[in-house]
C-alpha atoms as a PDB file:
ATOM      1  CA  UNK A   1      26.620  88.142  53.721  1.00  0.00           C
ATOM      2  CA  UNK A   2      23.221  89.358  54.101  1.00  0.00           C
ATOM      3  CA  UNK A   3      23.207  91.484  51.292  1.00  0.00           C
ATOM      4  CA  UNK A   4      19.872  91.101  48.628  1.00  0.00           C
ATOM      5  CA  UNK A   5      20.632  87.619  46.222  1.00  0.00           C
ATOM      6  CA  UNK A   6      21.170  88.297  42.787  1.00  0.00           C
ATOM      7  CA  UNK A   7      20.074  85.630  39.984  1.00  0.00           C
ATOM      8  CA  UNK A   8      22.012  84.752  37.252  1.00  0.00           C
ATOM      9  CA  UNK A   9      20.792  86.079  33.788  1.00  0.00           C
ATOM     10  CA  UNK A  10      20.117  83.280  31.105  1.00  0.00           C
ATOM     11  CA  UNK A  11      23.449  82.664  29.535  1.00  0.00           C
ATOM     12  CA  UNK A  12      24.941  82.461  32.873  1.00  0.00           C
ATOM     13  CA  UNK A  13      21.871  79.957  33.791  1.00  0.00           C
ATOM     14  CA  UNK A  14      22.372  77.869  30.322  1.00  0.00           C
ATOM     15  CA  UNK A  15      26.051  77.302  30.996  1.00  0.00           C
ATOM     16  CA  UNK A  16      25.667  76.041  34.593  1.00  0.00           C
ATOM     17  CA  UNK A  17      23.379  73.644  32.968  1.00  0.00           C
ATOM     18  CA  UNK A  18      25.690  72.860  30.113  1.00  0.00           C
ATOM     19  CA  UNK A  19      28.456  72.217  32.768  1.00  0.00           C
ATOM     20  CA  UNK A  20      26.062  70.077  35.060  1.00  0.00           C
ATOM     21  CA  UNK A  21      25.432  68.179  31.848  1.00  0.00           C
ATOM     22  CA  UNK A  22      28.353  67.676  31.106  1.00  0.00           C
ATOM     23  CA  UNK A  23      29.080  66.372  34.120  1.00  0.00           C
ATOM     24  CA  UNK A  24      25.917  64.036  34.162  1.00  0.00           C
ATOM     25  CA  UNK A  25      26.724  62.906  30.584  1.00  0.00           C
ATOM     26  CA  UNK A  26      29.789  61.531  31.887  1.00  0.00           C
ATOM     27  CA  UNK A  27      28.769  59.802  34.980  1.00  0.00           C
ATOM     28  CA  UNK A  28      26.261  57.708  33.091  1.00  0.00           C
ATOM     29  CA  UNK A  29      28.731  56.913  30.511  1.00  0.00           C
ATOM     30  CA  UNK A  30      31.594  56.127  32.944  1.00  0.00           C
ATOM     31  CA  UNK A  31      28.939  53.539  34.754  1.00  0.00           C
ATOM     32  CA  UNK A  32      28.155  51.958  31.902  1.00  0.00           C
ATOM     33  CA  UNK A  33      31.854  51.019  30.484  1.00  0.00           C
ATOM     34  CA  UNK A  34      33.049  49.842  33.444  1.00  0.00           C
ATOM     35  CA  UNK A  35      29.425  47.454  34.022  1.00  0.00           C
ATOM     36  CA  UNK A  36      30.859  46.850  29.958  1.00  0.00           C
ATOM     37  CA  UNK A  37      34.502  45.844  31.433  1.00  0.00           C
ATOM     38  CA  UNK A  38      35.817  47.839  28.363  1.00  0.00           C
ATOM     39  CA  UNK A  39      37.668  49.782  31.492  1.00  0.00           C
ATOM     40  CA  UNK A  40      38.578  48.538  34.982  1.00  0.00           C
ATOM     41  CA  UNK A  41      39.523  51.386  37.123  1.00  0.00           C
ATOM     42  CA  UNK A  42      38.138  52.780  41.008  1.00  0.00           C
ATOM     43  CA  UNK A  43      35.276  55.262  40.382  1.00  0.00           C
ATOM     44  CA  UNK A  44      33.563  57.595  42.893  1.00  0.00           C
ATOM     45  CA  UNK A  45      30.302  58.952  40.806  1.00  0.00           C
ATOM     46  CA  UNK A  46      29.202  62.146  41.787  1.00  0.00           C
ATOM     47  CA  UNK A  47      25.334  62.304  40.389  1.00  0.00           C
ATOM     48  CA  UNK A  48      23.071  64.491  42.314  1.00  0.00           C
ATOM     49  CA  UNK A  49      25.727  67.279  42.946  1.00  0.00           C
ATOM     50  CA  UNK A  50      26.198  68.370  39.526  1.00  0.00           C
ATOM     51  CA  UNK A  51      25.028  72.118  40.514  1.00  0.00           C
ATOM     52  CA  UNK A  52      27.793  73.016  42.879  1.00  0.00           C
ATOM     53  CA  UNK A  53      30.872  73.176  41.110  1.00  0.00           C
ATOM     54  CA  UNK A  54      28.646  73.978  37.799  1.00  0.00           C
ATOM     55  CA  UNK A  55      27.422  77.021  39.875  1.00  0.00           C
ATOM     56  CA  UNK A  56      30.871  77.963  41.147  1.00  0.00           C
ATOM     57  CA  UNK A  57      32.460  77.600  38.091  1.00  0.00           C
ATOM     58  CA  UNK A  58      31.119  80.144  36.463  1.00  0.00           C
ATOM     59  CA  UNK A  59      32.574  82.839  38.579  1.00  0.00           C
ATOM     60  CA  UNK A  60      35.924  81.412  37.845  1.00  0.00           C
ATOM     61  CA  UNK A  61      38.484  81.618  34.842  1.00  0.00           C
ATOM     62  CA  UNK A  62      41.819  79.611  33.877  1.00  0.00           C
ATOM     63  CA  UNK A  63      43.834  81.955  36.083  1.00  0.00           C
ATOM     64  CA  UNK A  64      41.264  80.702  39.471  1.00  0.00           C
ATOM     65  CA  UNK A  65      42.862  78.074  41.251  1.00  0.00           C
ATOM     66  CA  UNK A  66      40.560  74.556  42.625  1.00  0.00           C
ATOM     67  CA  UNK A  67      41.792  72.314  45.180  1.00  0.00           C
ATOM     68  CA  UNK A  68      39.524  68.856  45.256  1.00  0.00           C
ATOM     69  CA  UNK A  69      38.776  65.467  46.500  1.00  0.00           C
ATOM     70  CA  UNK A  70      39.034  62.013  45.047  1.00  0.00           C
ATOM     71  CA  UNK A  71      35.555  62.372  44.939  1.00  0.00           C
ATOM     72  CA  UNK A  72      35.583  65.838  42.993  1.00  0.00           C
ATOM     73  CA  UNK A  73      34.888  64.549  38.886  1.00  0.00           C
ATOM     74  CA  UNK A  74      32.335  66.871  38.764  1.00  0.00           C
ATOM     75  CA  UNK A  75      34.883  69.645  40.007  1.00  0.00           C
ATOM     76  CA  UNK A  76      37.217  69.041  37.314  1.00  0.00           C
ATOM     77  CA  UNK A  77      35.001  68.756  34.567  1.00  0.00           C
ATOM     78  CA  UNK A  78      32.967  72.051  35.688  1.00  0.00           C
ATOM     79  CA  UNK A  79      36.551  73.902  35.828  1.00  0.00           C
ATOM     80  CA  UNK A  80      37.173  72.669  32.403  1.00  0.00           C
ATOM     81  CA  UNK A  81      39.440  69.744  31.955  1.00  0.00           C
ATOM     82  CA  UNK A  82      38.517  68.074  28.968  1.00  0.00           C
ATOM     83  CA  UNK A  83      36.387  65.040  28.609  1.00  0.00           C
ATOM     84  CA  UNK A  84      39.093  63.404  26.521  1.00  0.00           C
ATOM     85  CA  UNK A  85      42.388  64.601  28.904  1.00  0.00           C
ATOM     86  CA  UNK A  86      40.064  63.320  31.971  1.00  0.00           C
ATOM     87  CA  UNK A  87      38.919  59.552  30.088  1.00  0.00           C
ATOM     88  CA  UNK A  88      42.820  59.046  28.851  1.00  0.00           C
ATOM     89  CA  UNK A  89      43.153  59.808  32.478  1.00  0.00           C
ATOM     90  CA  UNK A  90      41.068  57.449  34.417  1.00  0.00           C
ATOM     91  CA  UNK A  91      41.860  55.158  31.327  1.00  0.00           C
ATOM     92  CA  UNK A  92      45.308  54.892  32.527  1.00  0.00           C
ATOM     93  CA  UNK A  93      46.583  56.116  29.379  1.00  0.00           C
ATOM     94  CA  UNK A  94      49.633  58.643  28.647  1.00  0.00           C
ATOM     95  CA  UNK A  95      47.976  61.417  26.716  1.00  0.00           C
ATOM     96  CA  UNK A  96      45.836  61.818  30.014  1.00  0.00           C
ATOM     97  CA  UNK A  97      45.948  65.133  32.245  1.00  0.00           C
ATOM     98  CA  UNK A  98      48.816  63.212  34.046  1.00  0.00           C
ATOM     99  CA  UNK A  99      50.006  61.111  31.493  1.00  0.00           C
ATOM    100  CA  UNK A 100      48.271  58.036  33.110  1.00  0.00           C
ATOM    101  CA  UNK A 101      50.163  58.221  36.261  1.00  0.00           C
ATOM    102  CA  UNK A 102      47.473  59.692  38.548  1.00  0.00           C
ATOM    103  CA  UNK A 103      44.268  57.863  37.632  1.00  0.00           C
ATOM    104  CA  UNK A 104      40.995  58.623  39.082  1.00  0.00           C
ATOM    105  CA  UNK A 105      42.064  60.080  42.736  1.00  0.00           C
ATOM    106  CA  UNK A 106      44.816  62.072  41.244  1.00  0.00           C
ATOM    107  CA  UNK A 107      43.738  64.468  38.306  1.00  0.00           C
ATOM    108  CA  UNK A 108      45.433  67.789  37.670  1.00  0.00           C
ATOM    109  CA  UNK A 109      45.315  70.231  35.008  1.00  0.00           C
ATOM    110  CA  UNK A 110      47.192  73.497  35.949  1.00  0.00           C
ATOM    111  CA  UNK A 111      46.255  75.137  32.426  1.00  0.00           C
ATOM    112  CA  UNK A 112      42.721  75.153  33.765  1.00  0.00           C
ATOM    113  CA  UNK A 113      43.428  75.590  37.209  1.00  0.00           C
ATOM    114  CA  UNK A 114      42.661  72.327  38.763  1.00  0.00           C
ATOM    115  CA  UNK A 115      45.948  72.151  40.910  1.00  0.00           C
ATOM    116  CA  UNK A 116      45.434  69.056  42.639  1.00  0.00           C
ATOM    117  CA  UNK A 117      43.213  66.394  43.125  1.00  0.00           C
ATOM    118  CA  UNK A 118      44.172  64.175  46.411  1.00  0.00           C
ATOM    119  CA  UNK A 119      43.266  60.872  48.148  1.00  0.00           C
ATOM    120  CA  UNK A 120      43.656  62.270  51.721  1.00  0.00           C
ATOM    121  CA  UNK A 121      40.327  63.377  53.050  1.00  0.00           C
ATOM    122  CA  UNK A 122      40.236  66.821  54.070  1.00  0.00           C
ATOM    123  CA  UNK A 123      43.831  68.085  52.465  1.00  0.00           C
ATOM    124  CA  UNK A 124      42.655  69.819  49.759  1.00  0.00           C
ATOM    125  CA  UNK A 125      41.637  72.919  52.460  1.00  0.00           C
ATOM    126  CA  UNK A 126      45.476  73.470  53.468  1.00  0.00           C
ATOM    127  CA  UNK A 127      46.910  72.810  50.072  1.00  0.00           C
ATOM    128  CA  UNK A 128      43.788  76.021  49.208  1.00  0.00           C
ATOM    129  CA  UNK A 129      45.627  77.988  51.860  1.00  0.00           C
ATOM    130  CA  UNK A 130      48.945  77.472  50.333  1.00  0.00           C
ATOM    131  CA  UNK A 131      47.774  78.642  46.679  1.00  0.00           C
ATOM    132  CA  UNK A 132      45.816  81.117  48.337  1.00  0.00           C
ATOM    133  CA  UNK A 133      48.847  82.407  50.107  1.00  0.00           C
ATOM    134  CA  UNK A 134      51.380  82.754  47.291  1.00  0.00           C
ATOM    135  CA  UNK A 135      48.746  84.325  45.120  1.00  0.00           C
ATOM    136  CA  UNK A 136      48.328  87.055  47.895  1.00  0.00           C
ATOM    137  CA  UNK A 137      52.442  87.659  48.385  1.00  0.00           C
ATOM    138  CA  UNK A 138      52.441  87.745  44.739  1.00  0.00           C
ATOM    139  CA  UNK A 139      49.719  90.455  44.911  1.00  0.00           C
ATOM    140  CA  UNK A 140      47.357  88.553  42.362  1.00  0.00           C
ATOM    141  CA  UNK A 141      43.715  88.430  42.211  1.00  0.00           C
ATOM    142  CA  UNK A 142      43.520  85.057  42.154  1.00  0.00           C
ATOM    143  CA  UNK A 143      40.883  83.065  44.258  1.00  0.00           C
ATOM    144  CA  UNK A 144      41.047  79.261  45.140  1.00  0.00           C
ATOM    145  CA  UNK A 145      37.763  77.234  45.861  1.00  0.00           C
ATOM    146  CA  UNK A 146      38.697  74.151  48.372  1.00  0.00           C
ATOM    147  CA  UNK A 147      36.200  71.387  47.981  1.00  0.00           C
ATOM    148  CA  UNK A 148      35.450  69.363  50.455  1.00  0.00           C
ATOM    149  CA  UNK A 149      33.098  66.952  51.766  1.00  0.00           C
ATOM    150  CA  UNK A 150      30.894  66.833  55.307  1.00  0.00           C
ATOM    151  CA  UNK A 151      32.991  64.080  57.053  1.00  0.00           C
ATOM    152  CA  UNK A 152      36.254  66.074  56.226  1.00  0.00           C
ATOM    153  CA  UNK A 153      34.513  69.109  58.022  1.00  0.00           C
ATOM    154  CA  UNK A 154      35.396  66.662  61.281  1.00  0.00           C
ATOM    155  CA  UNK A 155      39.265  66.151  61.068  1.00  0.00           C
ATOM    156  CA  UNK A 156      41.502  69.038  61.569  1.00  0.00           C
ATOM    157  CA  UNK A 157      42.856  70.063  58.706  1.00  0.00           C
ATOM    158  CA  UNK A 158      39.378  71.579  58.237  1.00  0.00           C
ATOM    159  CA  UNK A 159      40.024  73.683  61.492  1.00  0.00           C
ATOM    160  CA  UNK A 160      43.449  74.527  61.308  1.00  0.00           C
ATOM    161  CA  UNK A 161      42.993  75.766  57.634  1.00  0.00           C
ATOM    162  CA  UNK A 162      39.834  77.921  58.647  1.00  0.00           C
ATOM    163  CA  UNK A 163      42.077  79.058  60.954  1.00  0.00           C
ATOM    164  CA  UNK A 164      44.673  80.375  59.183  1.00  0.00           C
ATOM    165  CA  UNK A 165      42.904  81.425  56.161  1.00  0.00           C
ATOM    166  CA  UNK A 166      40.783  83.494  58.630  1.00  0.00           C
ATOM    167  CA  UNK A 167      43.821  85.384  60.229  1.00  0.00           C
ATOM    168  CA  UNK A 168      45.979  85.952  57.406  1.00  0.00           C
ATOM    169  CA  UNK A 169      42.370  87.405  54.812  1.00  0.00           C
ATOM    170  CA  UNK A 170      43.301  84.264  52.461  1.00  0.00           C
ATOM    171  CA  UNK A 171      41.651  84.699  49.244  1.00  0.00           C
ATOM    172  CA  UNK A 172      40.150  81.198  49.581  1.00  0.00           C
ATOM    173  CA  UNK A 173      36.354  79.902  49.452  1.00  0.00           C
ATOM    174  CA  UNK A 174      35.554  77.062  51.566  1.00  0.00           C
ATOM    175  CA  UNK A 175      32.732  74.645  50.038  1.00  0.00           C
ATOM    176  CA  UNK A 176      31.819  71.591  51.748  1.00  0.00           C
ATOM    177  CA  UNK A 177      29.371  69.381  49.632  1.00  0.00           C
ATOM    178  CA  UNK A 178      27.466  67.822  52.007  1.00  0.00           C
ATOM    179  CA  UNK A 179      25.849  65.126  50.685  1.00  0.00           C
ATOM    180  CA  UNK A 180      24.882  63.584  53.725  1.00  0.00           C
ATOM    181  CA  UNK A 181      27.022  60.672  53.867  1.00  0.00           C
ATOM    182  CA  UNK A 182      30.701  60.303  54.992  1.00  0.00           C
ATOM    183  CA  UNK A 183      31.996  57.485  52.815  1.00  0.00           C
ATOM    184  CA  UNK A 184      29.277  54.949  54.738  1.00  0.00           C
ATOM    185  CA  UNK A 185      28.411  56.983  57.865  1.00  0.00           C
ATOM    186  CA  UNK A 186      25.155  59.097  57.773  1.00  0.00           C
ATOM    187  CA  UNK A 187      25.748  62.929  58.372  1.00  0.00           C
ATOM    188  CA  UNK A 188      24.172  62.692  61.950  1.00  0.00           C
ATOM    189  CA  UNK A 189      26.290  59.621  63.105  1.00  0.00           C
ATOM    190  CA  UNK A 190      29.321  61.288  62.971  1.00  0.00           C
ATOM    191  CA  UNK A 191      29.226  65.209  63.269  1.00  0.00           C
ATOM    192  CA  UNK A 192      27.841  66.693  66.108  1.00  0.00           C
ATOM    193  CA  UNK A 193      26.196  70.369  64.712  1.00  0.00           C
ATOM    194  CA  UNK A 194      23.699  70.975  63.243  1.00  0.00           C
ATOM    195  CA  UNK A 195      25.020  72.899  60.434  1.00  0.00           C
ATOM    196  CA  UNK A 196      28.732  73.440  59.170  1.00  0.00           C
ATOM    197  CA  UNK A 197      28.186  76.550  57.915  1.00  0.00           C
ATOM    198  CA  UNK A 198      28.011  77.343  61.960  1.00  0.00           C
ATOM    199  CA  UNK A 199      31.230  76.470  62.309  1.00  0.00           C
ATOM    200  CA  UNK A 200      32.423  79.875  60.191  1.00  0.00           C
ATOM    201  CA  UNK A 201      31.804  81.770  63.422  1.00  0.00           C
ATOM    202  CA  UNK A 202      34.608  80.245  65.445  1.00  0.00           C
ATOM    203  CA  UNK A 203      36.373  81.399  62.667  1.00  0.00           C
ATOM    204  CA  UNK A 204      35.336  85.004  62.147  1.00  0.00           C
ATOM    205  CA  UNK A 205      34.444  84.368  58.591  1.00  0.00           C
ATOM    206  CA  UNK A 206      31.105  84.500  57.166  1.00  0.00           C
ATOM    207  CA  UNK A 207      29.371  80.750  57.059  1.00  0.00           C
ATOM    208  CA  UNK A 208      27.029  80.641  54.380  1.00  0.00           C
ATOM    209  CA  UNK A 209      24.169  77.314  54.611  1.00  0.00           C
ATOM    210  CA  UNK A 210      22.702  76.852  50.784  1.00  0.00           C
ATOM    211  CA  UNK A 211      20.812  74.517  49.054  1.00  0.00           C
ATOM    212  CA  UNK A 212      23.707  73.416  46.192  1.00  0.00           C
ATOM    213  CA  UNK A 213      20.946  71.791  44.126  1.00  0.00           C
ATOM    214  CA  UNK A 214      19.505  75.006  43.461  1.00  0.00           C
ATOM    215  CA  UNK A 215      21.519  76.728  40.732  1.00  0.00           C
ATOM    216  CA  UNK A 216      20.521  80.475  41.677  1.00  0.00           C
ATOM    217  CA  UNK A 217      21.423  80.034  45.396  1.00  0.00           C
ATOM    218  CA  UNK A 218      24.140  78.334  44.323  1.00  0.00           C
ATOM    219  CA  UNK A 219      25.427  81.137  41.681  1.00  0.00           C
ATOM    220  CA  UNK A 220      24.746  83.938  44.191  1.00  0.00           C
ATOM    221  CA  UNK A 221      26.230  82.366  47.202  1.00  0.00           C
ATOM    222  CA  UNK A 222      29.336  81.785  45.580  1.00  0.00           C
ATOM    223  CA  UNK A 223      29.206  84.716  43.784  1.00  0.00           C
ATOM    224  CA  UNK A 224      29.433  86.599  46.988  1.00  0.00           C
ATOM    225  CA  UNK A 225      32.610  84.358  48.390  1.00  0.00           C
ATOM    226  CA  UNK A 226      34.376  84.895  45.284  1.00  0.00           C
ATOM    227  CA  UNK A 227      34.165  88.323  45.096  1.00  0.00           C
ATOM    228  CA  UNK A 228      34.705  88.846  48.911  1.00  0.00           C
ATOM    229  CA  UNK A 229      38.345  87.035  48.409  1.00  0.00           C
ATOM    230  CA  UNK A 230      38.889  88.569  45.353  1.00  0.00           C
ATOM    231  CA  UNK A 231      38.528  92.082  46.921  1.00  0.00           C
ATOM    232  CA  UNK A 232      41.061  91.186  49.843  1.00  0.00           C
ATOM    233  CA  UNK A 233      37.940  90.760  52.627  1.00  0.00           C
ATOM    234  CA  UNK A 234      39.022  86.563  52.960  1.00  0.00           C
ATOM    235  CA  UNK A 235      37.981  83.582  53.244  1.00  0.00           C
ATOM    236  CA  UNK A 236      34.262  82.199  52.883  1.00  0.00           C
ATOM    237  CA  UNK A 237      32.737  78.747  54.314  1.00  0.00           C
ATOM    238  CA  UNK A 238      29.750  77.753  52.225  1.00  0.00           C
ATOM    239  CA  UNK A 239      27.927  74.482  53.283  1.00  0.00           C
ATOM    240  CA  UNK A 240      26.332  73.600  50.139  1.00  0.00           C
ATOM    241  CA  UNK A 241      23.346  70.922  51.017  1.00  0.00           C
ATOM    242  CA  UNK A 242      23.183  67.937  47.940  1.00  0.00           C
ATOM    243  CA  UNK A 243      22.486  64.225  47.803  1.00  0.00           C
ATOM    244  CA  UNK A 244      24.681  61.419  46.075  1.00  0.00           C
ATOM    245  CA  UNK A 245      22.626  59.262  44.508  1.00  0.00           C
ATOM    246  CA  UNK A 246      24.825  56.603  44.453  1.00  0.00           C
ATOM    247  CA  UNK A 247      26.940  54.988  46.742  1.00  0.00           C
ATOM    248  CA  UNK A 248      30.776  56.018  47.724  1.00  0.00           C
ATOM    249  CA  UNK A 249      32.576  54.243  45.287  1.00  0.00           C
ATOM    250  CA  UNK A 250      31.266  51.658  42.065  1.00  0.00           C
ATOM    251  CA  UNK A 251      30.035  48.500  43.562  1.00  0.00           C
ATOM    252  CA  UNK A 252      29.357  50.218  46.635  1.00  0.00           C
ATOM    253  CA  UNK A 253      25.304  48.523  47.633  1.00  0.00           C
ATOM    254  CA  UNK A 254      24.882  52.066  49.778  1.00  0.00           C
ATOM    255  CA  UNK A 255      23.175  50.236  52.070  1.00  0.00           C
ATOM    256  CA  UNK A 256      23.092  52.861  54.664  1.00  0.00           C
ATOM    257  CA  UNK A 257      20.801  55.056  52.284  1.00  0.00           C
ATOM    258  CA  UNK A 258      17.334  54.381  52.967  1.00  0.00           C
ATOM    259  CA  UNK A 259      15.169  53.433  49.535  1.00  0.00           C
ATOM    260  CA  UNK A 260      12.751  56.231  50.157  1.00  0.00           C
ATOM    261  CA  UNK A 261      15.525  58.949  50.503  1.00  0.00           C
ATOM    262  CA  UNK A 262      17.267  58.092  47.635  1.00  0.00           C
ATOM    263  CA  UNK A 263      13.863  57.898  45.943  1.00  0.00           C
ATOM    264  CA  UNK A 264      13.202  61.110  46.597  1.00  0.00           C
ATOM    265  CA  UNK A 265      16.366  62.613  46.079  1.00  0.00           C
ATOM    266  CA  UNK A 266      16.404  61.016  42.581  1.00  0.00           C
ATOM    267  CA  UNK A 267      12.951  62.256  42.324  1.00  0.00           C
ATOM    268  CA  UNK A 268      14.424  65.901  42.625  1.00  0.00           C
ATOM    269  CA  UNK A 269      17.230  65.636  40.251  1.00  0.00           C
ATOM    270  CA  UNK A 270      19.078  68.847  40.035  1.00  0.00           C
ATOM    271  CA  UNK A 271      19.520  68.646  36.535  1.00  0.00           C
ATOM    272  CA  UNK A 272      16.131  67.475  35.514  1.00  0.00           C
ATOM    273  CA  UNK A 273      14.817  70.282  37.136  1.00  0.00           C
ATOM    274  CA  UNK A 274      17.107  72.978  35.674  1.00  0.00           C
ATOM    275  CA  UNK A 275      16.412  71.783  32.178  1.00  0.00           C
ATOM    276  CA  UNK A 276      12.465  72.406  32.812  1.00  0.00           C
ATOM    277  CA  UNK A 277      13.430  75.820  34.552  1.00  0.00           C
ATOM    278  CA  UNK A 278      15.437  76.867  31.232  1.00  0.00           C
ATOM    279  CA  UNK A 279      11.768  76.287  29.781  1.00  0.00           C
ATOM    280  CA  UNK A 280       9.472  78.075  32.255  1.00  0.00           C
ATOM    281  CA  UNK A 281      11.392  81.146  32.499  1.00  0.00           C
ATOM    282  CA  UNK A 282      11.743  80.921  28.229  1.00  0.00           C
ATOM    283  CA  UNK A 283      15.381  80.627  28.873  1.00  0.00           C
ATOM    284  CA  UNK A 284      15.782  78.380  26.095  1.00  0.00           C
ATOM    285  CA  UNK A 285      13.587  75.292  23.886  1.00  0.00           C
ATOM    286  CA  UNK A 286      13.347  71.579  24.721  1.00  0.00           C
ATOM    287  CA  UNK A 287      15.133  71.477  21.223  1.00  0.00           C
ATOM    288  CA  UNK A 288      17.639  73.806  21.715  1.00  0.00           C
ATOM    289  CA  UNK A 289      18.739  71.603  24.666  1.00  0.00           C
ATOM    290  CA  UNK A 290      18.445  68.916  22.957  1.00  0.00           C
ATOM    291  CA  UNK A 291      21.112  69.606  20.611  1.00  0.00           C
ATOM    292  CA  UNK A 292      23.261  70.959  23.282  1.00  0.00           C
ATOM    293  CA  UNK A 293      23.227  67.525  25.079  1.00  0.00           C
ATOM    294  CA  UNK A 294      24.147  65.616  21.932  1.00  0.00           C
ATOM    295  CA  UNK A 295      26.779  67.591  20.997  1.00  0.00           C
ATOM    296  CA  UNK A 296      28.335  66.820  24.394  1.00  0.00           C
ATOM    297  CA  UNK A 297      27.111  63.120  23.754  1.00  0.00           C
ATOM    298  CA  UNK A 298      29.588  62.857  20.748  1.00  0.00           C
ATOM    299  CA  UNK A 299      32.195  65.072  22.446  1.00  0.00           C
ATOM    300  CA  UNK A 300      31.739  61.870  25.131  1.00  0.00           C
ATOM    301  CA  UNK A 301      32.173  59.297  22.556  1.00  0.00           C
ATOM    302  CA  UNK A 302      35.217  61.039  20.717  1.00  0.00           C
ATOM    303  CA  UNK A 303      36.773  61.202  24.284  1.00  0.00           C
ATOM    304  CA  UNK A 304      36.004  57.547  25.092  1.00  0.00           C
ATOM    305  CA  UNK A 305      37.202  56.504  21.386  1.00  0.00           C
ATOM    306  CA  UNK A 306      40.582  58.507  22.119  1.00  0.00           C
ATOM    307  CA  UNK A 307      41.188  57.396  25.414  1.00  0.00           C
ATOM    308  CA  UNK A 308      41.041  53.410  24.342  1.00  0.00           C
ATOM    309  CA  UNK A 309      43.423  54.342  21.241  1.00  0.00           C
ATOM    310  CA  UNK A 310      45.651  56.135  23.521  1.00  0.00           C
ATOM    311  CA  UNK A 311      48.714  54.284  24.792  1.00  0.00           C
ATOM    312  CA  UNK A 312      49.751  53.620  28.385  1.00  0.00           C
ATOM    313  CA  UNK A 313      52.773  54.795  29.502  1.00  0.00           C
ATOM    314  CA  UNK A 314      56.722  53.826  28.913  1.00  0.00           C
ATOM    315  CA  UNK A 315      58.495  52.504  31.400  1.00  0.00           C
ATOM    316  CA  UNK A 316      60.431  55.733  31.242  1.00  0.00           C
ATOM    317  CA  UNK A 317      57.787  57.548  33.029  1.00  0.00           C
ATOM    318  CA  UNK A 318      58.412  56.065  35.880  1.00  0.00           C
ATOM    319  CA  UNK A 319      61.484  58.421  36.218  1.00  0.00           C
ATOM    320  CA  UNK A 320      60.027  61.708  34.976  1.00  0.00           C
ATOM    321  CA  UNK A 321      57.865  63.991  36.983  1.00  0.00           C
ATOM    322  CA  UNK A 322      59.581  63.047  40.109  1.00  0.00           C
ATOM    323  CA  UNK A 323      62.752  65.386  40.502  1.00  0.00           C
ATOM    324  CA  UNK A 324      63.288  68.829  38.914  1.00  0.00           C
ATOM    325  CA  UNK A 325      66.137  67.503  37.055  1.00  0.00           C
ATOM    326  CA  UNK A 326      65.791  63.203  35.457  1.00  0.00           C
ATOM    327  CA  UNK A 327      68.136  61.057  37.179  1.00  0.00           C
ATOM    328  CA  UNK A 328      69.454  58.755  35.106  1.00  0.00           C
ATOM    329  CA  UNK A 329      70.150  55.476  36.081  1.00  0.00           C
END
């Protein structure tokens, strides 16, 4: 895909930021309630790599299909599950995307698209093929994104599914987020290439290498992908390059980070530095964004609020969801 980059025009470049916000918004208010112990749940915070899946996004409707990691918040909320379905969620509570029966590792919301969410590193790329496939025997035009991180680039699920999307012109888009770290293992003490993007070429699919904190590469990069599979040319792999700025889970000390890395990186911060390119380029006003980041504020707080009065679950779910038809005991 050597083909001249387009940029995004400035309502396409003020909703990637109102999706990265979003997503920010929520990180720093998840922190904080469970450091408050209102909430006591596993939580895997995905700051720094707001701009990918904001980026994506974008490109996608309801109809587009996502396939992500317990890691992949930021995935969900940039494909547009709710603030308040995703708290009631992680809150354990019934009104969540899955009643309170998947929790944090386990979100799904088919209205939008996010099919699954799983705990097993590196499934979400066959589970892609799979949605990919039936939407090509069903001759749709949908396209499914497979998010991934850099360690699961090493198991092989990662090649088998390249594999077979590659051969059967699956209308999937491979994005690995690499953010450096594998859980607690630095990028360089467990993969041995330079680059995953290389890896597409084994493949013979195009293996695109693209700095994911940068919302235009971003945009246009998987702008390109998306179209590609949508058109019936398959599969994409997209290494998007990020930084987590915290460690792998809550209460992880990330003591494999160095300080001045993570200094920097902070230093960088994706979103920070969209907001002040909204300004240069007269995108938008320091006041207009203002008010577009309290308004998601309150939609924050309405979500919390309904999540705590939400109830958990009856007994009774314990039986649903499981078999086509309830058994009854």
């Amino acid at each position: 895909m050597n083909q001249a980059r387009s940029l995004p025009d400035a309502p396409v470049l003020l909703e990637i930021y109102r999706r990265a916000t979003l997503i920010k918004q929520n990180d720093d208010r998840f922190r904080a309630v469970i450091q408050s112990g209102k909430l006591v749940m596993p939580y895997y915070s995905p700051r720094g790599q707001e701009i990918i899946p904001a980026a994506t996004s974008v490109h996608l409707s309801d109809d587009d299909y996502i396939c992500t990691i317990y890691r992949g918040v930021h995935d969900m909320l940039a494909k547009g599950v709710t603030p308040r379905a995703l708290w009631a969620e992680l809150a354990g509570r019934v009104t969540g995307s899955c009643k309170g029966k998947g929790g944090p590792m386990h979100i799904t919301d088919p209205a939008r698209g996010v099919m699954v969410t799983t705990g097993i590193v590196g499934s979400s790329m066959p589970i892609a093929n799979g949605l990919a496939l039936a939407a090509q025997l069903r001759g749709e035009k949908r396209v499914t994104i497979a998010y991934f991180g850099d360690g699961a680039s090493n198991i092989g699920a990662f090649h088998e599914a390249l594999n077979l999307a590659s051969l059967w012109k699956l209308p999937v888009v491979f994005i690995c987020q690499n953010n450096r770290f594998a859980e607690h293992t630095r990028y360089e003490s467990g993969t041995s290439i330079g680059r995953i993007a290389d890896r597409a070429a084994a493949y013979s699919m195009p293996g695109e290498h693209v700095d994911g904190n940068d919302p235009d590469a971003m945009w246009s990069a998987a702008g390109q992908a998306i179209a590609r599979a949508r058109a019936g040319d398959g599969p994409t792999l997209i290494e998007a390059m990020t930084f987590r700025f915290h460690g792998h889970i809550f209460g992880d000390a990330d003591g494999y980070m160095s300080k001045e890395e993570k200094a920097s990186a902070i230093a960088r911060d994706p979103v920070v530095l969209l907001r002040r390119r909204l300004i240069e380029r007269g995108m938008a006003t320091d006041a207009a964004l203002a008010e577009l980041e309290r308004g998601i504020e309150l939609e924050i707080d309405a979500a919390l609020q309904f999540a705590l009065d939400s109830p958990y679950p009856d007994l009774a779910e314990l039986r649903r969801d499981v078999y086509a038809t309830e058994i009854q005991p």
